[in-house]
PDB file of N, CA and C in Angstrom:
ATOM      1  N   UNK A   1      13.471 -93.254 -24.360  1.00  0.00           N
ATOM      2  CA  UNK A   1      13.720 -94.681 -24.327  1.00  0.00           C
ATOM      3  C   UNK A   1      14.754 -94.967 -23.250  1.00  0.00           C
ATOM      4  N   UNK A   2      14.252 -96.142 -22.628  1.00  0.00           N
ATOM      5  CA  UNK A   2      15.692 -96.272 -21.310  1.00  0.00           C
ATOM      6  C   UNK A   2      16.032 -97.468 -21.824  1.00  0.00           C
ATOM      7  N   UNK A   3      17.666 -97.154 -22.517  1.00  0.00           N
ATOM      8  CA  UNK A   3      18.019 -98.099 -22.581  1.00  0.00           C
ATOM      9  C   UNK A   3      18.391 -99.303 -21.691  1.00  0.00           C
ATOM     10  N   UNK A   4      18.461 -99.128 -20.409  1.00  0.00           N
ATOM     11  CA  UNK A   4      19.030 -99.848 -18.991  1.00  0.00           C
ATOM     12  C   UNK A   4      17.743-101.093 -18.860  1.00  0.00           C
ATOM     13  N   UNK A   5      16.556-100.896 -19.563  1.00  0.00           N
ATOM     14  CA  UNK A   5      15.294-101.536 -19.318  1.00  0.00           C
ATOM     15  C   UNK A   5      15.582-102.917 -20.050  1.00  0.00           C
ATOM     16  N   UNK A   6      16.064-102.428 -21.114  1.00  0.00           N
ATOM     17  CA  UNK A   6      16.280-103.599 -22.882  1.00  0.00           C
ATOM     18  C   UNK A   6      17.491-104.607 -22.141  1.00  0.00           C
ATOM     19  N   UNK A   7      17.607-105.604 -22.673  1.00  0.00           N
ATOM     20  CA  UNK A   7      18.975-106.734 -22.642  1.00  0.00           C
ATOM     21  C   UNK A   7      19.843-105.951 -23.388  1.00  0.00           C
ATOM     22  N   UNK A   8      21.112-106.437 -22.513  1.00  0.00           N
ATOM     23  CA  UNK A   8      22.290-105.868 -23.890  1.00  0.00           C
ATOM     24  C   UNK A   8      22.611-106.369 -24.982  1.00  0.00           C
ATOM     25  N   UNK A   9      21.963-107.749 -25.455  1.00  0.00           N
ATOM     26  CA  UNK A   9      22.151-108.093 -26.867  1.00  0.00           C
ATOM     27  C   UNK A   9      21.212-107.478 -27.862  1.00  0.00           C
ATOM     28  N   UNK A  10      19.824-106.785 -27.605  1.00  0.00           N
ATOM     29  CA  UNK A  10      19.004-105.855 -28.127  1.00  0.00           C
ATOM     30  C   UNK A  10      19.697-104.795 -28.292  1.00  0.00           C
ATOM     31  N   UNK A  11      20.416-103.950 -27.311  1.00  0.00           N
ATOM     32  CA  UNK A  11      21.296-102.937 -27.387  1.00  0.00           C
ATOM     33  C   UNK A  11      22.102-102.652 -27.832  1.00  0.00           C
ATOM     34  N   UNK A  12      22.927-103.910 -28.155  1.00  0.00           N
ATOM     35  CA  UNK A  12      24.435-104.115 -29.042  1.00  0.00           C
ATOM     36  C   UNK A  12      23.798-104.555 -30.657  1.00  0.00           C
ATOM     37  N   UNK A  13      22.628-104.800 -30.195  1.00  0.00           N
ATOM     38  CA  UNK A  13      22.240-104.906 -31.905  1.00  0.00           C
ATOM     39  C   UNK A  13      22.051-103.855 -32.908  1.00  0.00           C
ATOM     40  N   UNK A  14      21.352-103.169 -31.860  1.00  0.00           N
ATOM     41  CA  UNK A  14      20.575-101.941 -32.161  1.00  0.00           C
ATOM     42  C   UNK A  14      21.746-100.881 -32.099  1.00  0.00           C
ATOM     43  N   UNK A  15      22.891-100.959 -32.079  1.00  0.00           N
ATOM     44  CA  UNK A  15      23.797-100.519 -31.931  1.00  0.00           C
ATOM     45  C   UNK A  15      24.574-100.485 -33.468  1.00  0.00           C
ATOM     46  N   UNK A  16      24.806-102.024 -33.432  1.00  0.00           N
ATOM     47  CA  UNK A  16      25.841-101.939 -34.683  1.00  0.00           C
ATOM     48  C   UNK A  16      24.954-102.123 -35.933  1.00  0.00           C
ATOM     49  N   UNK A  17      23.756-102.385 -36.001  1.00  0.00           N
ATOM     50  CA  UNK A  17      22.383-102.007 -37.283  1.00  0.00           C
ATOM     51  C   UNK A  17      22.489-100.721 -37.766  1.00  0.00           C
ATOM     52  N   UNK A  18      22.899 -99.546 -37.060  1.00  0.00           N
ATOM     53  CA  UNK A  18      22.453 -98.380 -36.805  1.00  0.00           C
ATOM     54  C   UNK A  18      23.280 -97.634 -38.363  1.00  0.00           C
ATOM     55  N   UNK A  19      22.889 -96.893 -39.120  1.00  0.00           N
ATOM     56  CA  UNK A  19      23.839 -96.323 -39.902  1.00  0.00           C
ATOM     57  C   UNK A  19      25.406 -96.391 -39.761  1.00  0.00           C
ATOM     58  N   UNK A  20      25.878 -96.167 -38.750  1.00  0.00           N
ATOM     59  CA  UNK A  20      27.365 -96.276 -38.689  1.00  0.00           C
ATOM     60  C   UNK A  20      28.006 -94.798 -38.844  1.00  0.00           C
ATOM     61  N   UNK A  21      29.268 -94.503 -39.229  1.00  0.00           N
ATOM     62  CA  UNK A  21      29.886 -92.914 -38.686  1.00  0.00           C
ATOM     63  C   UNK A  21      29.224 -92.429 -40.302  1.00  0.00           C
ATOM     64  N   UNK A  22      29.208 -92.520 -41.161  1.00  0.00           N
ATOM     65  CA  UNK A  22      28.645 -92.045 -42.768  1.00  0.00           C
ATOM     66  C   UNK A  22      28.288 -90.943 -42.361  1.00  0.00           C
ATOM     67  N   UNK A  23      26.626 -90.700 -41.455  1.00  0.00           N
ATOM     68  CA  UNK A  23      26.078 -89.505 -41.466  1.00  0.00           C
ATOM     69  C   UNK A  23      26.729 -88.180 -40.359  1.00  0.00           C
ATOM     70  N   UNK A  24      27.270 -88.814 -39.518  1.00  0.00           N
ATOM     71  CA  UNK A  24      28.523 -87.784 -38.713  1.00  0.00           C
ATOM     72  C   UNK A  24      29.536 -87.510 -39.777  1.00  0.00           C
ATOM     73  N   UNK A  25      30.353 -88.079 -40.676  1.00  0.00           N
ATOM     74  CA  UNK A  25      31.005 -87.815 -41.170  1.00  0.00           C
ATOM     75  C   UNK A  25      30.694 -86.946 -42.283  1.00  0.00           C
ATOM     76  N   UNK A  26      29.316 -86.720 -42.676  1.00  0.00           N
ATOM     77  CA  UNK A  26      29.481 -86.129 -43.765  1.00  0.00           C
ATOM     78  C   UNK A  26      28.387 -84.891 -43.203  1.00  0.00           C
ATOM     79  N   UNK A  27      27.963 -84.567 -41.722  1.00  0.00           N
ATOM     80  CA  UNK A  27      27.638 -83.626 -41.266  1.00  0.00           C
ATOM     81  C   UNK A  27      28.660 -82.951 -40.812  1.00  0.00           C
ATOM     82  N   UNK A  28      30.041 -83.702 -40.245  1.00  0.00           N
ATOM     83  CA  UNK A  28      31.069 -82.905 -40.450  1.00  0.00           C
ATOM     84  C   UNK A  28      31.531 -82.091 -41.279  1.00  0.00           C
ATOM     85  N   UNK A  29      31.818 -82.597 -42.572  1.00  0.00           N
ATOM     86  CA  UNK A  29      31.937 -81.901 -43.727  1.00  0.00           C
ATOM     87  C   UNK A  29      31.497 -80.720 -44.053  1.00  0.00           C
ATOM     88  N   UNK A  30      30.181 -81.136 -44.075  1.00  0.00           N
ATOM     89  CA  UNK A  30      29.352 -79.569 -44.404  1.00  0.00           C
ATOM     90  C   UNK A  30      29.657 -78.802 -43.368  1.00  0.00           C
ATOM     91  N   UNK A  31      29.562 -78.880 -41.808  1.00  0.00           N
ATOM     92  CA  UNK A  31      29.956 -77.614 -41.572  1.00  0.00           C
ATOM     93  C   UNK A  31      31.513 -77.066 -41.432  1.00  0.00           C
ATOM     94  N   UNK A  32      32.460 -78.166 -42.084  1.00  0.00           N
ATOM     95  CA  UNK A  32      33.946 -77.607 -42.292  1.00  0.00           C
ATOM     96  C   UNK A  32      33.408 -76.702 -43.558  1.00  0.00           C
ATOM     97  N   UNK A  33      32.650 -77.172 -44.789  1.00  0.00           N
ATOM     98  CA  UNK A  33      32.381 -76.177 -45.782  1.00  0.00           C
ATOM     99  C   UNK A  33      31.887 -74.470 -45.559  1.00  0.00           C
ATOM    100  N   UNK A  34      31.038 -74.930 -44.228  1.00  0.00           N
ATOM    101  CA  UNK A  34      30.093 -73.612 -44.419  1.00  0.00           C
ATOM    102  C   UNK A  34      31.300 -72.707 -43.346  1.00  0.00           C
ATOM    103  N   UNK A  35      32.069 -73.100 -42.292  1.00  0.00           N
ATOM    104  CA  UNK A  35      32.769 -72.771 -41.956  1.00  0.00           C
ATOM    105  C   UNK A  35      34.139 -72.188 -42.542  1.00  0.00           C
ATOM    106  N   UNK A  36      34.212 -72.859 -43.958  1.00  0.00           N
ATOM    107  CA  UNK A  36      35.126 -71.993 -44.887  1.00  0.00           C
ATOM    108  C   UNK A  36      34.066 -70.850 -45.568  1.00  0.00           C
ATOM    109  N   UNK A  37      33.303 -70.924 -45.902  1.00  0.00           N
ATOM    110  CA  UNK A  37      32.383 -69.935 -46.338  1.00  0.00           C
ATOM    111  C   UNK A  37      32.321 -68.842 -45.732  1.00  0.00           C
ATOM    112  N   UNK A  38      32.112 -68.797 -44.251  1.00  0.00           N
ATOM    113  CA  UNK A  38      31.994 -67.635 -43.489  1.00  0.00           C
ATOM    114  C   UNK A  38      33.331 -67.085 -43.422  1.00  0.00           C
ATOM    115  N   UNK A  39      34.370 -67.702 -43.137  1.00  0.00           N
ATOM    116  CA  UNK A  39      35.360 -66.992 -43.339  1.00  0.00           C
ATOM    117  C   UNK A  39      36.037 -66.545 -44.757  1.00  0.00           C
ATOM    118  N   UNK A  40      35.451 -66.602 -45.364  1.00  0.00           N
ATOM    119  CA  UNK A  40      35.638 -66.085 -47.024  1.00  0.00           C
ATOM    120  C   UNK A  40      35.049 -64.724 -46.771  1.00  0.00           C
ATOM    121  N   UNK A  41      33.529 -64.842 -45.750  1.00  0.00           N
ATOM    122  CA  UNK A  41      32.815 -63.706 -46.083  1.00  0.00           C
ATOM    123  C   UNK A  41      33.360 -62.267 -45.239  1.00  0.00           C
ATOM    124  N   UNK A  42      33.700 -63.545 -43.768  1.00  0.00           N
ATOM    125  CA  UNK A  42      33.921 -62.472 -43.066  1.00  0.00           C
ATOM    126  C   UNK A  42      35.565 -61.339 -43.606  1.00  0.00           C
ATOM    127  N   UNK A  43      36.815 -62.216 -44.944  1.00  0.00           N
ATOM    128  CA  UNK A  43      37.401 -61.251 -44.990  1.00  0.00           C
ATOM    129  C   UNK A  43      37.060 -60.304 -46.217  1.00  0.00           C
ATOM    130  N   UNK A  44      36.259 -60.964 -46.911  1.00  0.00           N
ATOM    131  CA  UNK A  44      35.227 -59.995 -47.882  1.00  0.00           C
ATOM    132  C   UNK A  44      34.806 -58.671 -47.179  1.00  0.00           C
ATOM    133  N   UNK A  45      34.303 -58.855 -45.991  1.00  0.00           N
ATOM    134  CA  UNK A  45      33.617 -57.642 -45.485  1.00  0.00           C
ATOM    135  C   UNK A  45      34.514 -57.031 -44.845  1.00  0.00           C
ATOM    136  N   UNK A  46      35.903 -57.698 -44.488  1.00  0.00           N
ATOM    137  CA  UNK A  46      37.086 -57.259 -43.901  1.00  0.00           C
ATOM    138  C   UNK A  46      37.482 -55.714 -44.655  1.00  0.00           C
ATOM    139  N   UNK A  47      37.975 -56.456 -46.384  1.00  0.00           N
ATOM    140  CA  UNK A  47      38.692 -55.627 -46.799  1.00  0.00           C
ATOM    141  C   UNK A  47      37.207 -54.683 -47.076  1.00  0.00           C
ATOM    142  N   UNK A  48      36.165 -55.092 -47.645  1.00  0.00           N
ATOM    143  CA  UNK A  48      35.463 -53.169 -47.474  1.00  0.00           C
ATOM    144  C   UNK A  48      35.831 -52.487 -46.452  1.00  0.00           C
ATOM    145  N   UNK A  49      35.395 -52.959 -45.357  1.00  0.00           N
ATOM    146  CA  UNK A  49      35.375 -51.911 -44.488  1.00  0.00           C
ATOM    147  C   UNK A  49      36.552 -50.918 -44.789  1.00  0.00           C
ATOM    148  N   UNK A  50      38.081 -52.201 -44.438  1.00  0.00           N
ATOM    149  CA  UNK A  50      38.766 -51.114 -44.641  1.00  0.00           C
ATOM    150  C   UNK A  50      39.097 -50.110 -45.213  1.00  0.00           C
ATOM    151  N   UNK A  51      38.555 -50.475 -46.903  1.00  0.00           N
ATOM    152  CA  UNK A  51      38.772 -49.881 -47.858  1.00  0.00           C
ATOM    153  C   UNK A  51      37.642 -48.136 -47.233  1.00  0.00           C
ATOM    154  N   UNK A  52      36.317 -48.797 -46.705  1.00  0.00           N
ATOM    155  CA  UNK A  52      35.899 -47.041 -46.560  1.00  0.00           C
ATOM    156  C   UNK A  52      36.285 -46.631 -45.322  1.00  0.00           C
ATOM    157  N   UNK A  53      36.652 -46.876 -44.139  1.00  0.00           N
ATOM    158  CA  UNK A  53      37.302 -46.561 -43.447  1.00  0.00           C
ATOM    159  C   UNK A  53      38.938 -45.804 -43.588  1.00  0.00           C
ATOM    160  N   UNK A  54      39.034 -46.017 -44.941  1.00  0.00           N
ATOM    161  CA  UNK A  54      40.877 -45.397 -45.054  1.00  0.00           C
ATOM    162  C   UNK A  54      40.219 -44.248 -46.320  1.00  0.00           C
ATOM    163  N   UNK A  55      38.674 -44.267 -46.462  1.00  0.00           N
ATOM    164  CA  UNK A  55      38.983 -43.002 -47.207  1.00  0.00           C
ATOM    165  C   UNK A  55      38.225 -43.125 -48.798  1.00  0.00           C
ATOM    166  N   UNK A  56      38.933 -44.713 -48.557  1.00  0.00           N
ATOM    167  CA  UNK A  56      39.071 -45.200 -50.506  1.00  0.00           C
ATOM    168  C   UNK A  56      37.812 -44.721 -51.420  1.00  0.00           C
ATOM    169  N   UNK A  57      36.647 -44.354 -50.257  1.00  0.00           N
ATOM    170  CA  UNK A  57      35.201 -44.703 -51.612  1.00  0.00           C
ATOM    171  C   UNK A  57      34.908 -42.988 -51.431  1.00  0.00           C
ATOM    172  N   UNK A  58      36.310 -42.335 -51.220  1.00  0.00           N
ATOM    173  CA  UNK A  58      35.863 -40.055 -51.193  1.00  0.00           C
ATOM    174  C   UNK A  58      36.031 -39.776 -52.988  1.00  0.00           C
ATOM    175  N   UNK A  59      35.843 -39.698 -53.919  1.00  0.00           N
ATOM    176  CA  UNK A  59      36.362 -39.117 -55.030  1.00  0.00           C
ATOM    177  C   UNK A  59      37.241 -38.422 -54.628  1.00  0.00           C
ATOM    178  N   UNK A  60      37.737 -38.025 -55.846  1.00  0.00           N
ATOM    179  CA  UNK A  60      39.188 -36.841 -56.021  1.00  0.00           C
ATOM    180  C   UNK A  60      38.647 -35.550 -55.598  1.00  0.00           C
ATOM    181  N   UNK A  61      37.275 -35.202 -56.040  1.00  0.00           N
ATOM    182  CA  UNK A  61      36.680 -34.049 -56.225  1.00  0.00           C
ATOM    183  C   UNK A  61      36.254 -33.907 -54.429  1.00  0.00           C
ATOM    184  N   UNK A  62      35.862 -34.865 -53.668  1.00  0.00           N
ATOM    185  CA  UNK A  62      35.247 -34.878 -52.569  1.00  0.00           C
ATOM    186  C   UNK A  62      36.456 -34.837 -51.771  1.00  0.00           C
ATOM    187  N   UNK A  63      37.397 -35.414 -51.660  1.00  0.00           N
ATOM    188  CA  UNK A  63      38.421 -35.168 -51.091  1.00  0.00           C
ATOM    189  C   UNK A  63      39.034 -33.707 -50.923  1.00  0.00           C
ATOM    190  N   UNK A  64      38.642 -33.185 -52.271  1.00  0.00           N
ATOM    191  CA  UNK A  64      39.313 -30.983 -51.935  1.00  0.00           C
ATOM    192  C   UNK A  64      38.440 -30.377 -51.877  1.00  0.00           C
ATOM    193  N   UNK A  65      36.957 -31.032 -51.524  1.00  0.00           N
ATOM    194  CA  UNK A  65      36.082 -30.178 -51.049  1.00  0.00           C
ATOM    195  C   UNK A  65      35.794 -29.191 -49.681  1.00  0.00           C
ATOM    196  N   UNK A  66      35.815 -28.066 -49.826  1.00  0.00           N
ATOM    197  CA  UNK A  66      35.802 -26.936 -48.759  1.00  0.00           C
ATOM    198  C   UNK A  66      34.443 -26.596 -48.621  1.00  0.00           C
ATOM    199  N   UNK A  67      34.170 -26.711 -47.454  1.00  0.00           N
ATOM    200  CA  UNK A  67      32.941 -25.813 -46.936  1.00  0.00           C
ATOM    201  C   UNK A  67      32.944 -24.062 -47.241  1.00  0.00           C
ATOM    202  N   UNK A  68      31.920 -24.127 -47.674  1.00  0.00           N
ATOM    203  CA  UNK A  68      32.220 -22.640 -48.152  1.00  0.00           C
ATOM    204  C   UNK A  68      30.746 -21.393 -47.412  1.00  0.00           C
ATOM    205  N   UNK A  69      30.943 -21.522 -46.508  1.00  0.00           N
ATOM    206  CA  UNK A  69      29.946 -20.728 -45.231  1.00  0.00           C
ATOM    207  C   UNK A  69      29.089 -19.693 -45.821  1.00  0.00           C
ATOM    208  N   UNK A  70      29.527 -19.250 -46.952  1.00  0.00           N
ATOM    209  CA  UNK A  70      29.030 -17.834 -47.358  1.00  0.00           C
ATOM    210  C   UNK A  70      27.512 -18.663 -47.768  1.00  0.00           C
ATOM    211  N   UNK A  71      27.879 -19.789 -48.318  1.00  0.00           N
ATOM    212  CA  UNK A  71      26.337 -20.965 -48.981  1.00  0.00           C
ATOM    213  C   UNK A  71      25.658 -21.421 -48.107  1.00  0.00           C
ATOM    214  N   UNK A  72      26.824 -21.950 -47.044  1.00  0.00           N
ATOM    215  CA  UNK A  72      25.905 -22.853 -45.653  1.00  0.00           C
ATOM    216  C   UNK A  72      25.100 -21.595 -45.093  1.00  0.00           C
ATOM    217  N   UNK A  73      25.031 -20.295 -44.935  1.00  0.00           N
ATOM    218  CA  UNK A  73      24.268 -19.848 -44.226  1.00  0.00           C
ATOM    219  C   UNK A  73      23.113 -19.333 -45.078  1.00  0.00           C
ATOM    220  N   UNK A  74      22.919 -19.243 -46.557  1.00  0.00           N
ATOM    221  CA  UNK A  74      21.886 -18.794 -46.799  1.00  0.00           C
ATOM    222  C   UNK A  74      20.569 -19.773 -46.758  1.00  0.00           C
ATOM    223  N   UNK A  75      19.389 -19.522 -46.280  1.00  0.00           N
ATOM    224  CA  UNK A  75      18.404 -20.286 -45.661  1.00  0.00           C
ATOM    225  C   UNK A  75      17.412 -20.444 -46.324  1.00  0.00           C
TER     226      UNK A  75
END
């Protein structure tokens, strides 16, 4: 549509008829929401990582486990 074609009292009509800020404002919203969301998730996935990265998910038992060669080599 070119607007430059229309009169500007068609234009200024069609202007202030129009919904108004309502639907910007509340498309704002949602993505301030989903934008708190992701960052919920992203430190959710924060602290796993760290947690298996430092070790946390070895048992007690897996932690004093020794390779014991005499086993690894029988075939």
């Amino acid at each position: 549509m070119d607007f430059a074609m229309l009169p500007p009292e068609i234009n200024s009509g069609r202007i202030y008829a129009g919904p108004g800020s309502g639907p910007l404002v509340a498309a704002a919203e949602a993505w301030d929401g989903l934008a708190a969301e992701l960052h919920s998730a992203a430190n959710a996935y924060q602290s796993v990582i760290s947690g298996l990265t430092a070790g946390l998910w070895l048992a007690r038992r897996r932690r004093r486990w020794r390779p014991r060669p005499h086993l690894m080599s029988r075939g």
